[in-house]
Protein backbone atom coordinates (compact mmCIF):
# COMPACT_ATOMS: atom_id res chain seq x y z
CA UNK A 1 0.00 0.00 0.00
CA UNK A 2 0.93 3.55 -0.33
CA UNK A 3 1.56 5.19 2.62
CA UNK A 4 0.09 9.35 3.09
CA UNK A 5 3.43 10.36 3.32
CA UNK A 6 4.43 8.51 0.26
CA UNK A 7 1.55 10.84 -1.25
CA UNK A 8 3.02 13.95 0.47
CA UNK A 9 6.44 13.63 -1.18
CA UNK A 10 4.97 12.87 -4.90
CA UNK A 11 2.04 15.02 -4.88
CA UNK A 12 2.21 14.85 -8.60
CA UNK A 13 2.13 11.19 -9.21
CA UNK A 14 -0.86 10.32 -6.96
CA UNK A 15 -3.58 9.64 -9.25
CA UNK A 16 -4.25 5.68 -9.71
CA UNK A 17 -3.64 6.29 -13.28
CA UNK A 18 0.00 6.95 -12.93
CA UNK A 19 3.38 5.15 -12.63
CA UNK A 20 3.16 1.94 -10.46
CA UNK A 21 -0.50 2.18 -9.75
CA UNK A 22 -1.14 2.26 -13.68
CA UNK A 23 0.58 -1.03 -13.70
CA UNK A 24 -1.22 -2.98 -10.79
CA UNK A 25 -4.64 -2.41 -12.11
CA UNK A 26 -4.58 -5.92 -12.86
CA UNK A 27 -4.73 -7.90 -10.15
CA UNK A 28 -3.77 -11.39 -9.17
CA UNK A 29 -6.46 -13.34 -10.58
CA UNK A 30 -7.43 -15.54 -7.67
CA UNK A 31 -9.55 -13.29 -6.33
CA UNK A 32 -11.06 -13.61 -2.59
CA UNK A 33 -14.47 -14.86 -2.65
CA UNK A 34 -16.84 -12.95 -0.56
CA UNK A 35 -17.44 -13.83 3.00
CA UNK A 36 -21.09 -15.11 1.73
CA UNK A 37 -20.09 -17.51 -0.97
CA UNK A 38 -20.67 -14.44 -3.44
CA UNK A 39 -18.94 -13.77 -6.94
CA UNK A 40 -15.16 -13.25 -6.44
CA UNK A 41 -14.02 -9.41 -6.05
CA UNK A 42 -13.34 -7.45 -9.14
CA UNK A 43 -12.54 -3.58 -9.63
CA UNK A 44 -15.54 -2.75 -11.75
CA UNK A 45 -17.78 -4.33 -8.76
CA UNK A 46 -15.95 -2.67 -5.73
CA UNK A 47 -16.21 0.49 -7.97
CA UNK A 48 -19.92 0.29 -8.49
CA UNK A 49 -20.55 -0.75 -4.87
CA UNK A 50 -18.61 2.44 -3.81
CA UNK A 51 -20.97 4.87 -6.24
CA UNK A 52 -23.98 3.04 -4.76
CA UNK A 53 -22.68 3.97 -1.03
CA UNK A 54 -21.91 7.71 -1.86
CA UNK A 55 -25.23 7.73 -3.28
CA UNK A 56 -26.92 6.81 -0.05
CA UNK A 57 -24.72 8.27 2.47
CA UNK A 58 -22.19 10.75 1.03
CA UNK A 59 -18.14 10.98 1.46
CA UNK A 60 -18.18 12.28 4.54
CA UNK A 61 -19.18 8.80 6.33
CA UNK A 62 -17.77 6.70 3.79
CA UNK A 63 -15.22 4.48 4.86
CA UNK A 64 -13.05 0.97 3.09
CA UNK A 65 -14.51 -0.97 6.19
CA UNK A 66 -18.04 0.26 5.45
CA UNK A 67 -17.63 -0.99 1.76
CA UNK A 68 -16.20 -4.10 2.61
CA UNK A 69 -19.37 -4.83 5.02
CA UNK A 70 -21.60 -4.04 2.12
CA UNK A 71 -19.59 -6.46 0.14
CA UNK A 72 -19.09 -8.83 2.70
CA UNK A 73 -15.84 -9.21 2.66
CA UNK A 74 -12.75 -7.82 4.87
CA UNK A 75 -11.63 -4.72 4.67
CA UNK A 76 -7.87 -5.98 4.10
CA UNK A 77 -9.58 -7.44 0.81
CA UNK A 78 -10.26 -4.67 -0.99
CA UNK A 79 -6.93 -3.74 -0.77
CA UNK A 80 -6.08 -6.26 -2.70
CA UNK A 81 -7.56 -4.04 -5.80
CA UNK A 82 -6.48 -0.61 -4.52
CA UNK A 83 -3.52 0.78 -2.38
CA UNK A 84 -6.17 3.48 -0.94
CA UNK A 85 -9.44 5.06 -0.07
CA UNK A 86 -8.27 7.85 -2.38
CA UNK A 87 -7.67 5.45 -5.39
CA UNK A 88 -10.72 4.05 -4.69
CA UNK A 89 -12.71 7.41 -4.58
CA UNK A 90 -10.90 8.17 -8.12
CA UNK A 91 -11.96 5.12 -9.61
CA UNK A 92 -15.84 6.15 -8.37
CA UNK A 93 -15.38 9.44 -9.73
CA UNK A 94 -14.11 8.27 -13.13
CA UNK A 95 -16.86 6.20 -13.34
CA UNK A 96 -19.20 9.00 -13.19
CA UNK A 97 -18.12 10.27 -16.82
CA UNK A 98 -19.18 7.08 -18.30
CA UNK A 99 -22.88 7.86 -17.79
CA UNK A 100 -22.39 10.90 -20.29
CA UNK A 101 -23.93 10.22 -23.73
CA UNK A 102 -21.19 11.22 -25.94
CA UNK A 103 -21.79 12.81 -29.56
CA UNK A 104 -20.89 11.09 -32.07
CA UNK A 105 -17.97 13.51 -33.51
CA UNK A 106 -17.68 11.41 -36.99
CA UNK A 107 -20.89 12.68 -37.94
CA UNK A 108 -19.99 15.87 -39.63
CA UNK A 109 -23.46 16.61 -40.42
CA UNK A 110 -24.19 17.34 -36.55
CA UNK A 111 -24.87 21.23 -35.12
CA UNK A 112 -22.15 21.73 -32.59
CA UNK A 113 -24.63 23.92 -30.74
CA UNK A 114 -26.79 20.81 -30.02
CA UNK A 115 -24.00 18.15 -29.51
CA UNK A 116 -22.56 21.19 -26.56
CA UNK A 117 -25.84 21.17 -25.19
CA UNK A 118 -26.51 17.32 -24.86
CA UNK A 119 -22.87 17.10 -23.40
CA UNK A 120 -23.50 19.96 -21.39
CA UNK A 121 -26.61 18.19 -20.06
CA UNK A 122 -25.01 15.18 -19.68
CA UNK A 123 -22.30 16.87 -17.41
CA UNK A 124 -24.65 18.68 -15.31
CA UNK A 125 -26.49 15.29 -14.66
CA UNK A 126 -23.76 13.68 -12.85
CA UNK A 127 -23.89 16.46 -9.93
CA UNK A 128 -27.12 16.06 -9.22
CA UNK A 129 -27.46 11.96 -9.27
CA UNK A 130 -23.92 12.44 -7.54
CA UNK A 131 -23.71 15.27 -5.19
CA UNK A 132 -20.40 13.97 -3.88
CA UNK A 133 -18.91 14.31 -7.04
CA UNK A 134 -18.47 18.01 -6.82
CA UNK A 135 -16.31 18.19 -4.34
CA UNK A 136 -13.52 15.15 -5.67
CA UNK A 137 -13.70 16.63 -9.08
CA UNK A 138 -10.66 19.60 -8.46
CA UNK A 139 -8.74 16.98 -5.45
CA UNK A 140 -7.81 14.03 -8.17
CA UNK A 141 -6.15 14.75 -11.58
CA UNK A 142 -9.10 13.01 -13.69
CA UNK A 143 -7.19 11.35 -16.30
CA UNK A 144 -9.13 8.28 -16.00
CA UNK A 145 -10.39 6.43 -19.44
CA UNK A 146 -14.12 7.90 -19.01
CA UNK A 147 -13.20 11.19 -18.16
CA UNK A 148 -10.47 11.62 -20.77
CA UNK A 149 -12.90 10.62 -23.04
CA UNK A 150 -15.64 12.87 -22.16
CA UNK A 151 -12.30 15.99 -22.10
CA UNK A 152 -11.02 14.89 -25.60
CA UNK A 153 -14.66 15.10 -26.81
CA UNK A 154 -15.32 18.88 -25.15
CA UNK A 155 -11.92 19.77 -27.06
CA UNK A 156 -13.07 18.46 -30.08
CA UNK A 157 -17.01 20.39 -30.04
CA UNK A 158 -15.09 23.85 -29.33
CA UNK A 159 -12.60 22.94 -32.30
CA UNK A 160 -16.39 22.85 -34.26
CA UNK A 161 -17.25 26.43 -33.10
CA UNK A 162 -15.05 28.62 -35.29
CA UNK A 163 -13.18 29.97 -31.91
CA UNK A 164 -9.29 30.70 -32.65
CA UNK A 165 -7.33 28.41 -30.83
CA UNK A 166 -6.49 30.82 -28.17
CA UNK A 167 -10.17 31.22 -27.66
CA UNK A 168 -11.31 27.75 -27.18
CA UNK A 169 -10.00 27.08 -23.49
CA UNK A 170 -11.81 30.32 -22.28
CA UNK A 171 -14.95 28.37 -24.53
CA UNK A 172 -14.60 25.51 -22.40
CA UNK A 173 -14.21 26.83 -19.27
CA UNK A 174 -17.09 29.40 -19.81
CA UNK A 175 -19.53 26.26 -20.72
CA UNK A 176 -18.32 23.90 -18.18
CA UNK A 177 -17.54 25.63 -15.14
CA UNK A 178 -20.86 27.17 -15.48
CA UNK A 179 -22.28 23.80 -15.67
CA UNK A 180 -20.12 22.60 -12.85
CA UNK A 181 -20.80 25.30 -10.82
CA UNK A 182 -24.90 24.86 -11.43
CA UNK A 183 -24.88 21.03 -10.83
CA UNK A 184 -23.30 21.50 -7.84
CA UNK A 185 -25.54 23.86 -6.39
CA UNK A 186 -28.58 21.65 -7.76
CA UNK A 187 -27.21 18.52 -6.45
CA UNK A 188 -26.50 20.19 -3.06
CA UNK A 189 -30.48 21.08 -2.98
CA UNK A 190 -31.26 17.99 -4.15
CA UNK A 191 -29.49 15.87 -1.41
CA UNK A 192 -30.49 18.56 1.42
CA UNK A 193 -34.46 18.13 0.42
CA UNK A 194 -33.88 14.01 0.63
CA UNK A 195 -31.86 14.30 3.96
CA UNK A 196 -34.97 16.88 5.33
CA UNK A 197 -37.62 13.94 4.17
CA UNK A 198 -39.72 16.65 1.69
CA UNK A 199 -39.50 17.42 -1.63
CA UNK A 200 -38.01 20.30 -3.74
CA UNK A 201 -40.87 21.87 -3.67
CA UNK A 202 -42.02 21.45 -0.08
CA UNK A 203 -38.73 22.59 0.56
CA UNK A 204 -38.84 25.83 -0.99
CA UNK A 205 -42.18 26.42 -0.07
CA UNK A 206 -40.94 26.48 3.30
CA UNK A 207 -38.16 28.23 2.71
CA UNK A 208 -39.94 31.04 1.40
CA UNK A 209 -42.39 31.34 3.64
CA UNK A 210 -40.00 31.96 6.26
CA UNK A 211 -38.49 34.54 4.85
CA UNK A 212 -41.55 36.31 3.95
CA UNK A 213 -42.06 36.53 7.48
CA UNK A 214 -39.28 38.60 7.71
CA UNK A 215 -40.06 42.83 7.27
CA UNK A 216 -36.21 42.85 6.16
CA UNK A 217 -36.46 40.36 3.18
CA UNK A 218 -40.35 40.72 2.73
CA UNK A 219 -39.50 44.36 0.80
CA UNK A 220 -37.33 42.67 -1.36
CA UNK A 221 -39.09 39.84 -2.35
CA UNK A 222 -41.63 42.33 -3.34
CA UNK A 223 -39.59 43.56 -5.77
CA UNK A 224 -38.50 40.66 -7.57
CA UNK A 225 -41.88 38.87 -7.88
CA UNK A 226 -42.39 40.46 -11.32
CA UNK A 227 -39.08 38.70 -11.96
CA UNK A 228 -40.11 35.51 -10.78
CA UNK A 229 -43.34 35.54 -12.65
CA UNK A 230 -41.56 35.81 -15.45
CA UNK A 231 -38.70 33.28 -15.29
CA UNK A 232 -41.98 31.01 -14.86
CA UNK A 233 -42.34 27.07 -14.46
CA UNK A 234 -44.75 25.05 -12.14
CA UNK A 235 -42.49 23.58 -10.05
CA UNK A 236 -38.59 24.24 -8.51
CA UNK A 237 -37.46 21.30 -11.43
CA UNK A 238 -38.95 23.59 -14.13
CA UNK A 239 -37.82 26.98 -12.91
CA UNK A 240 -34.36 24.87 -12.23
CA UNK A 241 -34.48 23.79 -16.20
CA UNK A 242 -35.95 27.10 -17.39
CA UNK A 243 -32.94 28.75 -16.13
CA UNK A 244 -30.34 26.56 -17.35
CA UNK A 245 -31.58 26.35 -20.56
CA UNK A 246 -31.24 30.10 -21.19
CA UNK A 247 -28.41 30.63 -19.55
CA UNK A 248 -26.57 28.10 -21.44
CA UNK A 249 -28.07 29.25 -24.85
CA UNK A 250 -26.64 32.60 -23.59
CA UNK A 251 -23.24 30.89 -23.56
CA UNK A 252 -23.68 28.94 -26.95
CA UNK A 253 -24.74 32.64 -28.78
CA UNK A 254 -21.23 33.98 -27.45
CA UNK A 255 -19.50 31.80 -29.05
CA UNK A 256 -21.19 32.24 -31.82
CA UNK A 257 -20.89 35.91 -32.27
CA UNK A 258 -17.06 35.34 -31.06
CA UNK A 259 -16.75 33.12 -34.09
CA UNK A 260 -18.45 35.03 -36.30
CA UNK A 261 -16.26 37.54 -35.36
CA UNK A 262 -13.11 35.67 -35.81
CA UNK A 263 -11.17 36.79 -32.48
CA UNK A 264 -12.02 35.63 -28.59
């Protein structure tokens, strides 16, 4: 196993991917058989187990003894696949990416403004099923298979848009840190609204209320509710949708008038 301090001293060469780990991904292939008389251990299956767990109960209580009682095995056993908790959380992560519907970039008869938005989607999805994802996505390097995949493709779409080269990182990060930043904040509602037992709705509901029983934010809810009326939808989902659609199409009709413009 690698040690933390092992990690300390080669910050760089953490990531599961990388040197030595990159090599061990294969495993001896006499596998330990679960406690139970279950299938034998593999990577994809402690991987998927670990996703299910964050689902239900988030990183902060998530633990290699925890998994290994889900799994019924011993916790020494799963290191048999992974040197850490952290490799283990990068392999979850990277796992994520491969729920993205990719475009199909060999079809040259495809609008890049749709394929952005279906990726875009697609990207924004995986915070909100995921709300842990948000914050492992800037502490690993993700240069797993899925997530390489899903970068080379976003590389690709802005190479579509007519941006000059030195344009088409500010495209990307203008699109997907947007997204990023949205799906987290979604996800983060999302998870707080299952946690509190009500739904989105219920939640704001409440929410609202509450502070319209305030004098010092009832004013200024006043003000806006022309706003609100307007940004319309029946329920916090639509609203939610309403705004990313437009805000994103804001995005996508940048670029576009960049392009047509020829500089960025």
């Amino acid at each position: 196993m690698v040690s933390a301090a092992d990690r300390t001293k080669d910050a760089a060469r953490t990531s599961v991917w990388l040197g030595s780990k990159a090599g061990n991904r294969a495993r001896r292939a006499e596998a330990p058989a679960s406690a139970e008389g279950g299938p034998a251990l593999d990577r994809d299956r402690i991987t998927a187990e670990a996703v299910r767990l964050l689902d239900a109960e988030g990183a902060a209580k998530f633990s290699m003894r925890r998994l290994a009682g889900e799994l019924g095995v011993t916790a020494m056993s799963l290191y048999w696949y992974v040197d850490t908790k952290d490799d283990l959380l990068e392999l979850a992560l990277d796992s994520l990416f491969a729920e993205i519907e990719l475009p199909d970039m060999e079809d040259e008869s495809a609008d890049w403004r749709d394929q952005l938005r279906a990726i875009a989607a697609g990207y924004r999805a995986i915070f909100v099923r995921h709300s842990w994802a948000s914050a492992l996505m800037g502490r690993y390097l993700n240069i797993g298979p899925n997530s390489m995949a899903f970068s080379r493709t976003a590389w690709r779409l802005l190479g579509r848009t007519g941006l000059p080269p030195h344009g088409q990182m500010g495209g990307l990060a203008a699109v997907f840190q947007f997204v990023y930043g949205f799906g987290t904040i979604e996800g983060t509602f999302v998870r707080r609204c299952e946690d509190a037992g009500v739904t989105q709705d219920e939640y704001f509901a409440q929410a609202m209320g509450a502070l319209n029983e305030r004098p010092e934010y009832r004013a200024q809810f006043e003000d806006a509710a022309e706003l609100m009326a307007a940004r319309g939808g029946e329920t916090v989902e639509e609203m939610r949708q309403r705004d990313f659609d437009f805000a994103l199409s804001l995005l996508v009709a940048g670029i576009e008038a960049l392009s047509t413009r020829g500089s960025a």
